[in-house]
Protein backbone atom coordinates (compact mmCIF):
# COMPACT_ATOMS: atom_id res chain seq x y z
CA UNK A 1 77.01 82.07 -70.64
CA UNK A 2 74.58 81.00 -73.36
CA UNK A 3 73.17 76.96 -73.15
CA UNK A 4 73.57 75.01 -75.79
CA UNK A 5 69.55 73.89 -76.91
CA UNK A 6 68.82 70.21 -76.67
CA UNK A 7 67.05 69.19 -79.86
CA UNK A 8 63.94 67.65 -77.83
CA UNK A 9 61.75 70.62 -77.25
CA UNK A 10 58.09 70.63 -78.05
CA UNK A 11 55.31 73.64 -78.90
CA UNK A 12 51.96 73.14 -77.10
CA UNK A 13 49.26 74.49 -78.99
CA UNK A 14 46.00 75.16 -77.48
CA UNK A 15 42.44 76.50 -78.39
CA UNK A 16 42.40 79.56 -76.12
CA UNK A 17 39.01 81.11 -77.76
CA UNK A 18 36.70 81.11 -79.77
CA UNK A 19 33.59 82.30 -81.10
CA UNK A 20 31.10 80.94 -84.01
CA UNK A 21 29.56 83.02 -86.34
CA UNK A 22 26.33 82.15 -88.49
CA UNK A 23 26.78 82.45 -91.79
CA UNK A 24 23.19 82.53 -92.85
CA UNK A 25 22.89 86.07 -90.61
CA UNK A 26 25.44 87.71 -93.23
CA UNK A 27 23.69 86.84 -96.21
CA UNK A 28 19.91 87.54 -95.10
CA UNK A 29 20.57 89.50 -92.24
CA UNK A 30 17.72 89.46 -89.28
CA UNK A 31 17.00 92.90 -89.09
CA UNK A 32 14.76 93.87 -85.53
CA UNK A 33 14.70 97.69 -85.25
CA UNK A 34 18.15 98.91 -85.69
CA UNK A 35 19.89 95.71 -85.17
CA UNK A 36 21.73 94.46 -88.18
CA UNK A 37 22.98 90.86 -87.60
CA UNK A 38 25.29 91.72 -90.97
CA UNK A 39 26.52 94.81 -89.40
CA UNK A 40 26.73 93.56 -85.64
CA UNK A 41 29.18 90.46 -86.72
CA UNK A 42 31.53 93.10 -88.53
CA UNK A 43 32.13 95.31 -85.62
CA UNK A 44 32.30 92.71 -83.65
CA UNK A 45 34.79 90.69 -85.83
CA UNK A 46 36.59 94.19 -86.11
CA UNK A 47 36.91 95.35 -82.12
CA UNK A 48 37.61 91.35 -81.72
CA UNK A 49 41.19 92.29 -84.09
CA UNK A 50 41.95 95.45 -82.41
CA UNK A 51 42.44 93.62 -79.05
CA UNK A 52 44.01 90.49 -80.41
CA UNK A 53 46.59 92.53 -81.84
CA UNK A 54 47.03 94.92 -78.88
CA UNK A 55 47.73 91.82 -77.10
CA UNK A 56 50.09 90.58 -80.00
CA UNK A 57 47.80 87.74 -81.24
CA UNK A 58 47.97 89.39 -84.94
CA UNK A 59 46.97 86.18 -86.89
CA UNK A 60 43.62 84.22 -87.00
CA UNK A 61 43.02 80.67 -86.90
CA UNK A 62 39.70 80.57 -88.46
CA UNK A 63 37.61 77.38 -89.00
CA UNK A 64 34.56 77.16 -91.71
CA UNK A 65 32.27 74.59 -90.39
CA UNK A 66 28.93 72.88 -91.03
CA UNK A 67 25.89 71.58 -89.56
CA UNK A 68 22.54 69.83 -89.97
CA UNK A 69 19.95 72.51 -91.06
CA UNK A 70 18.17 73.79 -88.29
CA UNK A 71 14.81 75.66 -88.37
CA UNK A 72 12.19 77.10 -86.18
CA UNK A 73 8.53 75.39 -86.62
CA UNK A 74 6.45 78.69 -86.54
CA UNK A 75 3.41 76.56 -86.96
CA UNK A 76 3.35 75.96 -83.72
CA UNK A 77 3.34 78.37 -81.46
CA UNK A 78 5.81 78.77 -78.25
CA UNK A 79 5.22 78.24 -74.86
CA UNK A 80 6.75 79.35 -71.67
CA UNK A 81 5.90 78.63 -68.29
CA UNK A 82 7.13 81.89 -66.05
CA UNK A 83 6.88 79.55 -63.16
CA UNK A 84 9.22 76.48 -64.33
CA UNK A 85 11.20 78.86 -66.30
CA UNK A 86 10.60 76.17 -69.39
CA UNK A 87 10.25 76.85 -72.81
CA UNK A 88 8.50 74.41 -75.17
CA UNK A 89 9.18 74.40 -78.64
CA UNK A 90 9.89 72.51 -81.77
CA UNK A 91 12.20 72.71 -84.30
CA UNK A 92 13.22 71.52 -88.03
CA UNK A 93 16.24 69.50 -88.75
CA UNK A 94 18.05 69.07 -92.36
CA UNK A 95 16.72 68.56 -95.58
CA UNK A 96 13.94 66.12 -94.23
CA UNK A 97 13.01 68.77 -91.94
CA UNK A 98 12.74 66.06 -89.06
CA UNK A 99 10.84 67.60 -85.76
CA UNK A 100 12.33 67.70 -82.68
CA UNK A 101 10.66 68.90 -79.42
CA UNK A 102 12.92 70.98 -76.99
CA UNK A 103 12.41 71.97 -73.40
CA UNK A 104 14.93 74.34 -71.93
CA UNK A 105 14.88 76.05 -68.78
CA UNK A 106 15.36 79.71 -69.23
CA UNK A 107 17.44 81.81 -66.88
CA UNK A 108 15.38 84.81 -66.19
CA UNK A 109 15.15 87.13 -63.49
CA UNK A 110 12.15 85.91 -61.28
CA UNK A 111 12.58 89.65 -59.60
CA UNK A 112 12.44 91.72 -62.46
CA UNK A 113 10.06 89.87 -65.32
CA UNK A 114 6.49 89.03 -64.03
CA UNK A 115 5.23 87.82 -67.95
CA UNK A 116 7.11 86.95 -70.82
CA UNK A 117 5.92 87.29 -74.74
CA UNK A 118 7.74 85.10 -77.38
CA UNK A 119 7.54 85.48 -81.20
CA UNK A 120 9.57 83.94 -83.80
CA UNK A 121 10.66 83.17 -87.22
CA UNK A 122 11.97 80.32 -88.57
CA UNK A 123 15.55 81.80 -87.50
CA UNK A 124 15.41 83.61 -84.52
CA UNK A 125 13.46 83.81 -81.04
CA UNK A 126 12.09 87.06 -79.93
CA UNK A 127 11.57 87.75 -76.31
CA UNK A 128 9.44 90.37 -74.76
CA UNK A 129 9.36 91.33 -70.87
CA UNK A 130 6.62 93.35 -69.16
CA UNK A 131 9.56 96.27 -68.85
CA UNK A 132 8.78 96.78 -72.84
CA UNK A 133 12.17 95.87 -73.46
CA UNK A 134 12.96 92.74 -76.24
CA UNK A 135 15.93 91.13 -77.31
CA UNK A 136 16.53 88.68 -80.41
CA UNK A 137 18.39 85.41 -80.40
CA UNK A 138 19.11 83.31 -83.44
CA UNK A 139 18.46 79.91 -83.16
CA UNK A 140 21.65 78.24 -83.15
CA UNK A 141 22.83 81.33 -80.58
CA UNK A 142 19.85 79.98 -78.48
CA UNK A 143 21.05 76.42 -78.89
CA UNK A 144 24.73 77.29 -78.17
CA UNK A 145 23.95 78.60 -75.14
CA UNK A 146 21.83 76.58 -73.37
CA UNK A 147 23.65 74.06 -74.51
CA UNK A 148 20.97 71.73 -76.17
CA UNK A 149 21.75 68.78 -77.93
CA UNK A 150 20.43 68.16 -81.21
CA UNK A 151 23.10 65.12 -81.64
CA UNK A 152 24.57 66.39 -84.41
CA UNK A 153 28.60 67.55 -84.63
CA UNK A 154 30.27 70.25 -86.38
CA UNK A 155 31.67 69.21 -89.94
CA UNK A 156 35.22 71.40 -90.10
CA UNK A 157 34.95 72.29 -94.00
CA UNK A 158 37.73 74.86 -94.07
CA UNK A 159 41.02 75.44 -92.41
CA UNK A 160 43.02 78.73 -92.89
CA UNK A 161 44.71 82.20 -91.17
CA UNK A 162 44.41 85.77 -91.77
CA UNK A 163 44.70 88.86 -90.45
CA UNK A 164 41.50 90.36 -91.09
CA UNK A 165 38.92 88.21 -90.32
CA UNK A 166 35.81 90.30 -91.17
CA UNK A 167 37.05 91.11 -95.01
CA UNK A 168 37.36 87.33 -95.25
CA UNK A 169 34.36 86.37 -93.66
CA UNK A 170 31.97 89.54 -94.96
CA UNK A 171 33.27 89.48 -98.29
CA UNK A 172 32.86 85.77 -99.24
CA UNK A 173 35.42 86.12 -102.14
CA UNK A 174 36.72 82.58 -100.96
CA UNK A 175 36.77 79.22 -102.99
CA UNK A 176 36.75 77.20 -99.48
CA UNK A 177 33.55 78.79 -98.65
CA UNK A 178 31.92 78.78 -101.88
CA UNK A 179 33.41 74.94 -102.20
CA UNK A 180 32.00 73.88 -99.19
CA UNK A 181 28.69 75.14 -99.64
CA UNK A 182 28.30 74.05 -102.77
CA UNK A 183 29.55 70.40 -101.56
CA UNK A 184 27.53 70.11 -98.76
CA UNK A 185 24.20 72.21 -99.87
CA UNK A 186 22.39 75.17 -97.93
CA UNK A 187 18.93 72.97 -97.90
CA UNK A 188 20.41 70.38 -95.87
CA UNK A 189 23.37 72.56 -93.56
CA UNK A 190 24.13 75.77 -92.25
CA UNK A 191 27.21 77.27 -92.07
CA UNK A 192 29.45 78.94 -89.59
CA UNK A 193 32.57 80.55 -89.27
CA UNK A 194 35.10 79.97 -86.06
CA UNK A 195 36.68 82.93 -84.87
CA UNK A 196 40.06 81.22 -83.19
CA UNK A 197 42.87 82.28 -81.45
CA UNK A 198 44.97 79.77 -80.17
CA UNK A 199 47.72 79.96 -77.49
CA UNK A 200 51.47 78.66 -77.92
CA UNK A 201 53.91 77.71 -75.43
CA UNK A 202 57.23 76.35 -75.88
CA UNK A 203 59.22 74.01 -73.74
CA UNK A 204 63.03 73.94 -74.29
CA UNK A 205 65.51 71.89 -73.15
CA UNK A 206 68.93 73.15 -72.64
CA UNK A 207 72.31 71.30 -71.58
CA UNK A 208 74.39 72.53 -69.25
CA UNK A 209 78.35 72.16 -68.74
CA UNK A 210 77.13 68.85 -66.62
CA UNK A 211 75.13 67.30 -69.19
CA UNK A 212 71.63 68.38 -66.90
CA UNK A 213 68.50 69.35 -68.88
CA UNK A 214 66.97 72.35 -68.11
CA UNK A 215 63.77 73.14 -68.94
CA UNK A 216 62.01 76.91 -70.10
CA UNK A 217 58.73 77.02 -70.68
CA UNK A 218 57.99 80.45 -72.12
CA UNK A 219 54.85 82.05 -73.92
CA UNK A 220 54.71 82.72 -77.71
CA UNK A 221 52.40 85.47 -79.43
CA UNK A 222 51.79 85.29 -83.38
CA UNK A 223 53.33 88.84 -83.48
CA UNK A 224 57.59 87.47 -82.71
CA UNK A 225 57.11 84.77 -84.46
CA UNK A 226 55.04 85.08 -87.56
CA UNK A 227 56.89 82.68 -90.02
CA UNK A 228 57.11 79.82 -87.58
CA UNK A 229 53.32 80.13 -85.66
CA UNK A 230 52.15 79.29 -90.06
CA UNK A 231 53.02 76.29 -88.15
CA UNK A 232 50.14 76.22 -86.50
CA UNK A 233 47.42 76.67 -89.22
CA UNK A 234 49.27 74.02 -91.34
CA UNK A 235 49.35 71.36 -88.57
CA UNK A 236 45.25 71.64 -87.99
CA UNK A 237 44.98 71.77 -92.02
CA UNK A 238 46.89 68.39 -92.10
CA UNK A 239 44.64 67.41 -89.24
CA UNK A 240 41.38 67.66 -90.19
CA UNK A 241 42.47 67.02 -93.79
CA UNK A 242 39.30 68.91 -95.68
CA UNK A 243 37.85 67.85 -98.78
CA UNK A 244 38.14 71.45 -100.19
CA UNK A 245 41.89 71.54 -99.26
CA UNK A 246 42.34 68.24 -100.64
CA UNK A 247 44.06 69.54 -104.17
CA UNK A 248 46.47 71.46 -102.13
CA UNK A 249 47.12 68.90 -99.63
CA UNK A 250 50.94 67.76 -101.07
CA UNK A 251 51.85 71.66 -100.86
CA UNK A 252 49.84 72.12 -97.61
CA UNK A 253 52.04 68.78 -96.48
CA UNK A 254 55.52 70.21 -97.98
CA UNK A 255 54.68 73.35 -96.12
CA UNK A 256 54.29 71.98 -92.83
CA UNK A 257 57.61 69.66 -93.16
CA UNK A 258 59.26 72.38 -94.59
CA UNK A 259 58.08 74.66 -91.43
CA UNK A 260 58.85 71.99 -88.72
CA UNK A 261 62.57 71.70 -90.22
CA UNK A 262 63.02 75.35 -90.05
CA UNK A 263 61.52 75.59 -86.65
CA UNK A 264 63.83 71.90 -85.21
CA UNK A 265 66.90 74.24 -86.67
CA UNK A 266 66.43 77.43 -85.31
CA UNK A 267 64.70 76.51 -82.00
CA UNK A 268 65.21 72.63 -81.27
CA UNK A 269 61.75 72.15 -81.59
CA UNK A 270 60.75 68.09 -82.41
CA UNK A 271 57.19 68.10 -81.28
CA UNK A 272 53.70 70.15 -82.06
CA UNK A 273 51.41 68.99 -79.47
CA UNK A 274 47.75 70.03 -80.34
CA UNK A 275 44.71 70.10 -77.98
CA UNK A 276 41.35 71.13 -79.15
CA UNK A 277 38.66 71.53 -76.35
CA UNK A 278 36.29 74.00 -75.48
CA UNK A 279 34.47 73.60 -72.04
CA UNK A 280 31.22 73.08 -71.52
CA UNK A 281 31.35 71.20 -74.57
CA UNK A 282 28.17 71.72 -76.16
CA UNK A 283 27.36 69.95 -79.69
CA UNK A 284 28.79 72.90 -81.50
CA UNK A 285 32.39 72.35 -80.54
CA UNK A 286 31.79 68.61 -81.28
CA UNK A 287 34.17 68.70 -83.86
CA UNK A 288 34.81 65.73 -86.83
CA UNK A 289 36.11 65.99 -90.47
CA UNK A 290 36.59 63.51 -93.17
CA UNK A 291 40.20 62.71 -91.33
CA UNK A 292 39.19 62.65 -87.89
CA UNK A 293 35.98 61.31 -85.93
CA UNK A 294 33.16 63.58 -84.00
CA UNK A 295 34.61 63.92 -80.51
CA UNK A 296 34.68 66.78 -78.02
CA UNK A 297 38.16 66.93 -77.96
CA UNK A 298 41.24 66.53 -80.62
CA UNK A 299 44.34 65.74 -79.07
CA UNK A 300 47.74 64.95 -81.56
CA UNK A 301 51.02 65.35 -82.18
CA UNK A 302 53.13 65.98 -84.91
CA UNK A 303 56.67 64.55 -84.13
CA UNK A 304 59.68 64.87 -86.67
CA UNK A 305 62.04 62.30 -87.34
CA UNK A 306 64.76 62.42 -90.01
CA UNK A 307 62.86 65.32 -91.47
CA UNK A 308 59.60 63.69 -91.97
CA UNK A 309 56.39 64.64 -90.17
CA UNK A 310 54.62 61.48 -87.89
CA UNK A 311 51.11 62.08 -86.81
CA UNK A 312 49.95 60.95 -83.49
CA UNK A 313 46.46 60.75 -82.13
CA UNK A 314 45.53 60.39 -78.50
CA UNK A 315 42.26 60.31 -76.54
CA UNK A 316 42.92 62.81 -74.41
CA UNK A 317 46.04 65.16 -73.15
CA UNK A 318 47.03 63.28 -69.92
CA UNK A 319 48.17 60.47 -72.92
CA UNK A 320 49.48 62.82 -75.03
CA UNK A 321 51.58 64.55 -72.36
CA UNK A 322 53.11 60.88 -71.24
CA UNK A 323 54.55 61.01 -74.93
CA UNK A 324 56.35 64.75 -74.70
């Protein structure tokens, strides 16, 4: 016997992965024997969309972001200490090219390197071991991953979905790129793009012959449910509320309402709970728009009522899940 659905279930939406791309190593690509940073980012963005869609995760989140301008200052030469591990340089920030001194400890293999040789440009950190071997690191990739604070946050410029990421991002046929850039200026900010994939589950409610709820939580994949997961990309657009998606933002509005209604009607679905978070949070996942504030995590809910869409914001998802 089939349960009738309770009109009380909810979608959790979650930032499952993600991945930032520098947009500055697409249009002058670092090139270091026969690395490519141009080429590298499109197979990677490629083989990323092969197993996203074996695993039936066909559509793309993607986010186009900013930050302060950041620059290494070759006039001064960088210095590592093999025995702290510490690396001493300085670097360049925005248009007023304000210098900051960093100090990270580098994880290398006491074992296997007895000397290391830097070099860099203004862009990239080249490291040298006594086995002859070298790798390159752009500078944000460096500051990513040793997760050094600059205290700066991520502007989110751009919100939208497709299904091949690397035409979109290689091309740069795109009027919320070349909008953003031109808003914000390439002397003051770089410019990245977010590689997301986020993860769906749905908790239903149905009613049995003696009026008990039961609950099924069950996983969704972009791949069953195409028309409905648009959902998704139209809830973070309304979110972040971007001033190059501002001239669409009635449609962009109508579309999510019109979404939600289809999705209340065909699965009982009332609630779109969002959480944003990647952990460790460094500063590049310190997200803020011109609708929301810089914080490390976004946590709301879009709740319909009488076919109208309510925003809620929380500070975290132990409030938010009090509200489901």
């Amino acid at each position: 016997m089939t349960l009738p659905k309770g009109d009380d279930g909810f979608w959790f939406i979650s930032l499952s992965e993600t991945k930032i791309y520098w947009f500055d190593l697409v249009v002058e690509p670092l090139e270091h024997e026969s690395i490519n940073t141009r080429d590298a980012i499109a197979s990677d963005l490629k083989a990323k969309e092969i197993i996203d869609r074996k695993s039936k995760a066909s559509r793309f989140v993607y986010f186009f972001a900013s930050r302060p301008r950041v620059r290494i200052d070759t006039s001064i030469p960088l210095e590592f200490d093999l025995k702290s591990r510490v690396l001493t340089f300085r670097v360049l920030l925005g248009r007023e090219s304000k210098p900051i001194w960093l100090k990270p400890k580098m994880e290398i293999d006491e074992g296997i390197i007895e000397s290391v040789y830097l070099t860099s440009t203004d862009r990239s950190i080249r490291i040298y071991s006594n086995s002859e071997t070298s790798r390159t690191v752009s500078i944000h990739d460096f500051l990513a991953h040793t997760n050094l604070s600059l205290g700066k946050s991520t502007e989110i410029l751009y919100v939208g979905s497709t299904a091949d990421q690397a035409s979109r991002f290689l091309k740069r046929q795109h009027r919320g790129v070349t909008d953003s850039i031109y808003q914000k200026g390439s002397e003051s900010h770089d410019f990245f793009f977010y590689s997301n994939v986020f993860t769906v589950h749905e908790s239903l409610n149905y009613h049995s012959a003696s009026a008990r709820l039961i609950s099924q939580v069950v996983s969704l994949n972009f791949q069953d449910c195409k028309e409905e997961c648009e959902v998704v990309e139209n809830g973070l657009i309304r979110y972040f509320g971007c001033k190059s998606q501002k001239l669409n933002e009635k449609p962009e509005v109508g579309k999510l309402r019109n979404a939600f209604i289809n999705l209340h009607e065909k699965r009982g679905i009332s609630k779109l709970a969002y959480h944003i978070e990647v952990e460790p949070e460094p500063n590049y996942f310190n997200f803020f728009s011109v609708n929301a504030k810089p914080k490390s995590n976004h946590t709301f809910m879009y709740t319909l009522k009488e076919n109208e869409v309510d925003l809620s914001v929380f500070a975290n998802e132990s409030k938010m899940a009090k509200a489901l």
